[in-house]
Structure formats: C-alpha cells, structure tokens
PDB file of N, CA and C in Angstrom:
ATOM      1  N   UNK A   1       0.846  -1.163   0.000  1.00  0.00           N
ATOM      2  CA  UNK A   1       0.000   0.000   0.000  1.00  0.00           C
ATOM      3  C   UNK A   1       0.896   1.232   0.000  1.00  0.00           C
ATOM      4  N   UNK A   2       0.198   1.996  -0.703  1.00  0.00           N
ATOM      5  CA  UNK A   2       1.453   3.517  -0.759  1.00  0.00           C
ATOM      6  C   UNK A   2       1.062   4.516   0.407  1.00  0.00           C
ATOM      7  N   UNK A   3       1.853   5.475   0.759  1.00  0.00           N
ATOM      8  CA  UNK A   3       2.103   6.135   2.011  1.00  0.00           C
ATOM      9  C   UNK A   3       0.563   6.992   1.381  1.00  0.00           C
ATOM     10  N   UNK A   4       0.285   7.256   0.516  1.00  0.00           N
ATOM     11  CA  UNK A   4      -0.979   8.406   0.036  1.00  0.00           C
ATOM     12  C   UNK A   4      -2.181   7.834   0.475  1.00  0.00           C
ATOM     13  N   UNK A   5      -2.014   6.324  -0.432  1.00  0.00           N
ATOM     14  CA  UNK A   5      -3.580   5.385   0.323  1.00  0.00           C
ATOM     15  C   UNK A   5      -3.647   5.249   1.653  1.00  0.00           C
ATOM     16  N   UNK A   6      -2.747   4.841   2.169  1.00  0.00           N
ATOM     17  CA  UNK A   6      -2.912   4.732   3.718  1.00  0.00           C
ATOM     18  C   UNK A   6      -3.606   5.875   4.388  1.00  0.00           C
ATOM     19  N   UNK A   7      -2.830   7.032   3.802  1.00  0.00           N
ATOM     20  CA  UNK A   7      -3.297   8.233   4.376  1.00  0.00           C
ATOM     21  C   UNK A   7      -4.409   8.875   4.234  1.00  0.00           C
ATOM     22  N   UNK A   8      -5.080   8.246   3.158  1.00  0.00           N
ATOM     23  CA  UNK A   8      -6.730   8.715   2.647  1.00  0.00           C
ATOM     24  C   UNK A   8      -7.292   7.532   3.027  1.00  0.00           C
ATOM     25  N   UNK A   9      -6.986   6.251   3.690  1.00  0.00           N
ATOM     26  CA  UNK A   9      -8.106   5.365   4.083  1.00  0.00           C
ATOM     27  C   UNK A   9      -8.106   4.883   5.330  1.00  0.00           C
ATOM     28  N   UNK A  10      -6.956   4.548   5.869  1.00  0.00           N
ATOM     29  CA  UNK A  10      -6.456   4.055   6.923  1.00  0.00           C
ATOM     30  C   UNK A  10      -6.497   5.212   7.919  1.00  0.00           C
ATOM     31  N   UNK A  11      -5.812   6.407   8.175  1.00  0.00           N
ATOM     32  CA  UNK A  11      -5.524   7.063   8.858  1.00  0.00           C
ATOM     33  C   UNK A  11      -6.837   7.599   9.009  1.00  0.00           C
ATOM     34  N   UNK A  12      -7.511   8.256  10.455  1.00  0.00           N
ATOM     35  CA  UNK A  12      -8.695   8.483  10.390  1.00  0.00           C
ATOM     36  C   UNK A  12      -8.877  10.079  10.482  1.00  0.00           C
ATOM     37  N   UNK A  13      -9.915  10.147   9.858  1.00  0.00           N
ATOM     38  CA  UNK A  13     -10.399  12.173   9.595  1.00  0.00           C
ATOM     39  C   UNK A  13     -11.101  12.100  10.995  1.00  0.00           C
ATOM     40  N   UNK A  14     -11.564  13.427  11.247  1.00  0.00           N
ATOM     41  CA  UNK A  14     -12.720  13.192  11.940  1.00  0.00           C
ATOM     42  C   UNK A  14     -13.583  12.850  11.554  1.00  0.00           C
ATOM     43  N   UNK A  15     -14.565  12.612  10.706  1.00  0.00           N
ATOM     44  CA  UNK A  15     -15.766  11.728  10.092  1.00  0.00           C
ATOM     45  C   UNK A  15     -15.451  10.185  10.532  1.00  0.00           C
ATOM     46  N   UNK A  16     -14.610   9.521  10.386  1.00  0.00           N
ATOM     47  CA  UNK A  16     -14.291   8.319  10.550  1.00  0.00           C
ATOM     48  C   UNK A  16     -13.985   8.048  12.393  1.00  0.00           C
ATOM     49  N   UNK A  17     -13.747   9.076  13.039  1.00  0.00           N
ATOM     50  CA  UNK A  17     -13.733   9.112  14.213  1.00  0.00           C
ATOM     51  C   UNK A  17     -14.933   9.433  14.779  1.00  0.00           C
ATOM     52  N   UNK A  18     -16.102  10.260  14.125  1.00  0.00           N
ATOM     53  CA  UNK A  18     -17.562  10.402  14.416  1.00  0.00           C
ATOM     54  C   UNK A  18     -18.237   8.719  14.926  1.00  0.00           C
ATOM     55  N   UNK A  19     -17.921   8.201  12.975  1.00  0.00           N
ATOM     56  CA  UNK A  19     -18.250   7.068  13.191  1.00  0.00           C
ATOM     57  C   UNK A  19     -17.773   5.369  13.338  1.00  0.00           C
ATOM     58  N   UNK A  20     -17.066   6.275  14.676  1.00  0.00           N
ATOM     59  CA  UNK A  20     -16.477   5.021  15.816  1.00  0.00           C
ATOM     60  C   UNK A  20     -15.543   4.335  14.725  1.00  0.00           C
ATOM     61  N   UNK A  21     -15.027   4.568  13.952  1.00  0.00           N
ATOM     62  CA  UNK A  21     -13.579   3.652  13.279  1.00  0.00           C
ATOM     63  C   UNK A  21     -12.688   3.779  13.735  1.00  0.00           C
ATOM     64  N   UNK A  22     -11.874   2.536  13.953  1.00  0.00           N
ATOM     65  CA  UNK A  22     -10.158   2.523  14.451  1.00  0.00           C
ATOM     66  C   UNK A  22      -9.543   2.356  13.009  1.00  0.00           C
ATOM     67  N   UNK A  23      -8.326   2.659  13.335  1.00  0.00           N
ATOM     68  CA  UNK A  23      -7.228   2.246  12.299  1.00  0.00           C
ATOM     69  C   UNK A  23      -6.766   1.090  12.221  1.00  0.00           C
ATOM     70  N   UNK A  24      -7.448   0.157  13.533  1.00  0.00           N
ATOM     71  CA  UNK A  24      -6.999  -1.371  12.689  1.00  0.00           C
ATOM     72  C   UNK A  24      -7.916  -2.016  12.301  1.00  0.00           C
ATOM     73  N   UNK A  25      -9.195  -1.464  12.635  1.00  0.00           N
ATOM     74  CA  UNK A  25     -10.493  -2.039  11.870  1.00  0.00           C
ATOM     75  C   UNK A  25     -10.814  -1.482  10.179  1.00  0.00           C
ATOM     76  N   UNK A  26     -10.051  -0.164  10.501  1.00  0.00           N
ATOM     77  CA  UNK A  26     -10.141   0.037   8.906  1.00  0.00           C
ATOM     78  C   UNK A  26      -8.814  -0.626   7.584  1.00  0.00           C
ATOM     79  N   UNK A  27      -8.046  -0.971   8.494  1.00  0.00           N
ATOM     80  CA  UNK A  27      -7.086  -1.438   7.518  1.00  0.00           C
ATOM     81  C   UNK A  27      -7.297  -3.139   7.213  1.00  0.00           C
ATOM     82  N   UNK A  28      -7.703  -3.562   8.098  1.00  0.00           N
ATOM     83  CA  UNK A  28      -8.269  -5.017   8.429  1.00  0.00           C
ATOM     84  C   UNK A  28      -9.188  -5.128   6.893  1.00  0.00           C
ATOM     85  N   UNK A  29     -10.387  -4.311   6.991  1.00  0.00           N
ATOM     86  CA  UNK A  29     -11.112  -3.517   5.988  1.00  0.00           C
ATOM     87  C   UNK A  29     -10.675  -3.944   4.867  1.00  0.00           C
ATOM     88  N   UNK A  30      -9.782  -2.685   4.786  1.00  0.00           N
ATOM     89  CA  UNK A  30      -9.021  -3.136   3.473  1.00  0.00           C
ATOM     90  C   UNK A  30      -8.388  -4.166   3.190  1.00  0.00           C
ATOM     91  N   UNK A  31      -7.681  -4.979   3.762  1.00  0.00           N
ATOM     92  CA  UNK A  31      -6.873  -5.795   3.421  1.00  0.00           C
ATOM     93  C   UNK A  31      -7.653  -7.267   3.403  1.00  0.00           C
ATOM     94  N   UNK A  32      -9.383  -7.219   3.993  1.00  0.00           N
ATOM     95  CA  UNK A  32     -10.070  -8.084   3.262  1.00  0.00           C
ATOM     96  C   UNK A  32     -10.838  -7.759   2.164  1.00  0.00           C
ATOM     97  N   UNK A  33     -11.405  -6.558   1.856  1.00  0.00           N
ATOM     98  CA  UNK A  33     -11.555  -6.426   0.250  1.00  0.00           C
ATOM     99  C   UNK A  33     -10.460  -6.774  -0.587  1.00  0.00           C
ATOM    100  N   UNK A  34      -9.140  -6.113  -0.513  1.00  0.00           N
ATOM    101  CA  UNK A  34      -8.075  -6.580  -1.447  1.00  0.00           C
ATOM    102  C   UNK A  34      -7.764  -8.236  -1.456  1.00  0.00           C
ATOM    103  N   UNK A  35      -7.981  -8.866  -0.415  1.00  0.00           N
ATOM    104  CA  UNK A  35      -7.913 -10.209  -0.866  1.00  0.00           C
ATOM    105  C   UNK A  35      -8.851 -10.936  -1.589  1.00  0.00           C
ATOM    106  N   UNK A  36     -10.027 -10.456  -1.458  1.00  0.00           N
ATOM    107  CA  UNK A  36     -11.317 -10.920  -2.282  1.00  0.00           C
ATOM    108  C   UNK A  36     -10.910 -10.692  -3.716  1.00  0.00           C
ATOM    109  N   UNK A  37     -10.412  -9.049  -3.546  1.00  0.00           N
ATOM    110  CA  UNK A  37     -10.359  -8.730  -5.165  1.00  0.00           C
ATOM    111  C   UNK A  37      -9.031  -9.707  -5.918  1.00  0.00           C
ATOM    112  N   UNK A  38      -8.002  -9.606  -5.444  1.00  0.00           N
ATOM    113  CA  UNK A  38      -6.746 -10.680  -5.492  1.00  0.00           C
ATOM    114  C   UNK A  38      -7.334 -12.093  -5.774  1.00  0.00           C
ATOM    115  N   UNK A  39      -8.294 -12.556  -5.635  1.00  0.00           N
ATOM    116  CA  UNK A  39      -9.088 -14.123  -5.378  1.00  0.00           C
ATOM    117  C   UNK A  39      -9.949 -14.109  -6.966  1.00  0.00           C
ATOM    118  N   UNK A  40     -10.300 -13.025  -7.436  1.00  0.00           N
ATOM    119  CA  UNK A  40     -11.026 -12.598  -8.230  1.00  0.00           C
ATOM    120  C   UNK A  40     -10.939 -12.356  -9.598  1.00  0.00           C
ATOM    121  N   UNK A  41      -9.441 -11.701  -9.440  1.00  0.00           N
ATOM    122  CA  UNK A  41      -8.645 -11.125 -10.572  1.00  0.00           C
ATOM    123  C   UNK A  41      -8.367 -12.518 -11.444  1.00  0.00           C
ATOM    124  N   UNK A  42      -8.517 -11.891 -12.899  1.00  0.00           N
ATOM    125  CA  UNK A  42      -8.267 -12.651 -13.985  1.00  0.00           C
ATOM    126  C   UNK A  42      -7.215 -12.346 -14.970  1.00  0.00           C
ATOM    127  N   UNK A  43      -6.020 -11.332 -13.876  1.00  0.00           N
ATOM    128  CA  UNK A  43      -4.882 -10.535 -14.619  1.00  0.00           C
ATOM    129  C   UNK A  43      -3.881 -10.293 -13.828  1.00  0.00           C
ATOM    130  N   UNK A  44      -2.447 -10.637 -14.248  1.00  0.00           N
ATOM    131  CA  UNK A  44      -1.403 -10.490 -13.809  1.00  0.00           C
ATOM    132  C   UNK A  44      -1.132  -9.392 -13.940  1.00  0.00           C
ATOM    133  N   UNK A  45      -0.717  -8.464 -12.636  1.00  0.00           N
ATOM    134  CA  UNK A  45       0.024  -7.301 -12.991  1.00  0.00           C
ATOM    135  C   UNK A  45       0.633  -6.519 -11.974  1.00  0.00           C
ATOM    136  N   UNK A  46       1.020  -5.384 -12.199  1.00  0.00           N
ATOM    137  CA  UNK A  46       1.582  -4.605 -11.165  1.00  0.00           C
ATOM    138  C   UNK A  46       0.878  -3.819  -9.849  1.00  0.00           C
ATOM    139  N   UNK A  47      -0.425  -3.383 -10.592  1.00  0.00           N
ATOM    140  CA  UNK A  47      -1.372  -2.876 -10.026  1.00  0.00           C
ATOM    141  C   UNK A  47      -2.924  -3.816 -10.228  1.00  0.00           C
ATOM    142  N   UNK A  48      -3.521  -3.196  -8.789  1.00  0.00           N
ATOM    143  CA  UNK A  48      -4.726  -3.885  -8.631  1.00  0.00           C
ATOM    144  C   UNK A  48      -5.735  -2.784  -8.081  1.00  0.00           C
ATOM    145  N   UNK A  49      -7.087  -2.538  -8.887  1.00  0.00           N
ATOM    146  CA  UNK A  49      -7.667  -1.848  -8.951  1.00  0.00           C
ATOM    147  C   UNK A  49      -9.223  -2.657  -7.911  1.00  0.00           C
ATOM    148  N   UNK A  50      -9.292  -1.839  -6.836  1.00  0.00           N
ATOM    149  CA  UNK A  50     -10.483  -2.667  -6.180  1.00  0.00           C
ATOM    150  C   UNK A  50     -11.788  -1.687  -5.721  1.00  0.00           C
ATOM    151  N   UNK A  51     -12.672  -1.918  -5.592  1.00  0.00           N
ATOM    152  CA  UNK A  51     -13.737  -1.079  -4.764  1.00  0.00           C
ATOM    153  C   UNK A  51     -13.964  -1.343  -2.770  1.00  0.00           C
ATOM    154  N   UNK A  52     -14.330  -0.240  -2.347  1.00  0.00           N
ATOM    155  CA  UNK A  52     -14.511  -0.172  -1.135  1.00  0.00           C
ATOM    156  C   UNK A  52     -15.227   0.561  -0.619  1.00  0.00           C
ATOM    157  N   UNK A  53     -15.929   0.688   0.339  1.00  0.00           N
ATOM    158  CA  UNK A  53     -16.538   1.865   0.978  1.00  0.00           C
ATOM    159  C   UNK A  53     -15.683   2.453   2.417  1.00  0.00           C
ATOM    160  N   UNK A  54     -15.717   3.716   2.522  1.00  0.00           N
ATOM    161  CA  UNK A  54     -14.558   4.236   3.449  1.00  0.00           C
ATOM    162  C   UNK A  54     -15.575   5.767   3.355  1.00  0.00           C
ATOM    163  N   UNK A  55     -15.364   5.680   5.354  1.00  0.00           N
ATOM    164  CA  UNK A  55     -15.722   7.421   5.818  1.00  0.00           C
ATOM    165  C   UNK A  55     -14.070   8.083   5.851  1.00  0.00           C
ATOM    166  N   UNK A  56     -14.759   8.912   5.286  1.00  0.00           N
ATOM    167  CA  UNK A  56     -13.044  10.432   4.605  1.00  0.00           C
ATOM    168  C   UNK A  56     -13.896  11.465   5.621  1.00  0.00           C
ATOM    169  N   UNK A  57     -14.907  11.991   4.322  1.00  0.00           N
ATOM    170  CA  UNK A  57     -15.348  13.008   4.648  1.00  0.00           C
ATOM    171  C   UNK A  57     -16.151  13.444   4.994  1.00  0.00           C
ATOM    172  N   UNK A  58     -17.132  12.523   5.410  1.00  0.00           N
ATOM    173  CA  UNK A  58     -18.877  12.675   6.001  1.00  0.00           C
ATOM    174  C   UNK A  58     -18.557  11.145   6.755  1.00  0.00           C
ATOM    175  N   UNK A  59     -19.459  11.189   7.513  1.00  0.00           N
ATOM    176  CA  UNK A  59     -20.416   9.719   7.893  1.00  0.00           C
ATOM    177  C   UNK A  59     -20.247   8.530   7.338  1.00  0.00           C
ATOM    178  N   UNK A  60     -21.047   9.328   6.239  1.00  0.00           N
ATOM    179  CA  UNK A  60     -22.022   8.423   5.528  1.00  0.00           C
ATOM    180  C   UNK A  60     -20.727   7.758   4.790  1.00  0.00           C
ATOM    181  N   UNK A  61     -20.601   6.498   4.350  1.00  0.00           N
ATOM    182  CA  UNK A  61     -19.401   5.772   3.747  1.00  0.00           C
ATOM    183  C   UNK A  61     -19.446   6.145   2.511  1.00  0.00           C
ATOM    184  N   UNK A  62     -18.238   6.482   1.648  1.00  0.00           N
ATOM    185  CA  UNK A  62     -18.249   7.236  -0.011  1.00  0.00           C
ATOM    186  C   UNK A  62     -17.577   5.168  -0.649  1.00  0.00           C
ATOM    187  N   UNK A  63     -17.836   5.584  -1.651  1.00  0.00           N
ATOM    188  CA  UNK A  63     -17.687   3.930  -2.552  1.00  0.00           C
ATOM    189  C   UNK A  63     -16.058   4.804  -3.492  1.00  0.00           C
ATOM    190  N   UNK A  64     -15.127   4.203  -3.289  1.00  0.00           N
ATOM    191  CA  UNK A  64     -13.870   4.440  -3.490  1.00  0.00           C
ATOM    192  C   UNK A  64     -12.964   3.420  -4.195  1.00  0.00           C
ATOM    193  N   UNK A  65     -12.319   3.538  -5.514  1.00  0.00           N
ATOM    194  CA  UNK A  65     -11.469   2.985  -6.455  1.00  0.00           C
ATOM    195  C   UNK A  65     -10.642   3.136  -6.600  1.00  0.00           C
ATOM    196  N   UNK A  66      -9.495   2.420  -5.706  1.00  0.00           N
ATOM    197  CA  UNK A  66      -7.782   3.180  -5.655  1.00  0.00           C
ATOM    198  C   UNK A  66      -7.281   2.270  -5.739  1.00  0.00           C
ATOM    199  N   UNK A  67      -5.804   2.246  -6.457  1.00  0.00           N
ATOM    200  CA  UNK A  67      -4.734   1.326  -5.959  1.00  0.00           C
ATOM    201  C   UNK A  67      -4.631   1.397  -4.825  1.00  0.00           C
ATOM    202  N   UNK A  68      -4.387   0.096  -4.550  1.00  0.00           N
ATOM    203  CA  UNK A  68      -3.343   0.087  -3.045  1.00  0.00           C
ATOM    204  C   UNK A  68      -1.976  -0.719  -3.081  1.00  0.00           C
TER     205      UNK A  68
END
C-alpha cells in the first residue's frame, strides 16, 4: 500500500472518528476487500484496482477505487 492510500483510508479524519472507526479495523477492511479482489482477478500485474466503501469526509461511507 502507498504512504498516500494509507493516508486517505487508513488514517482516520474526523468523520471516521464520528463514526467510531479505528485504524486497525479500517485497515483489516481493506486488506479483506483486497484479498477478495486478489481471489477474483483474472490478470497479472503490477497494479490492482479494487472497490470499497470508506468514511473520509462525512459519515455516511463514499464507494472508493484506488490502488493500493
């Protein structure tokens, strides 16, 4: 994971601290979507493109498409 993703998903805003997230429940998070998507993939490569839902900037969870 790159120091940028971490820092926009993992690390928590206040929104994500509103709604009660830790930083090891959110990385946990991630690192079981990315294995699903890894389980899934039908392509060798450098990068892996996955979906997730993650509080940034409100509450409410935004639906998010990043490398990690």
């Amino acid at each position: 994971m790159t120091a940028t993703a971490f820092s926009q998903y993992v690390e928590l805003t206040p929104a994500a601290v509103k709604a009660s997230n830790d930083m090891k429940g959110r990385w946990w998070d991630i690192l079981t979507m990315w294995k699903d998507a890894v389980r899934k993939s039908k392509v060798d490569g450098a990068e892996l493109l996955f979906r997730f839902l993650c509080v940034v900037d409100r509450q409410k969870p935004t639906l998010r498409a990043s490398p990690v």
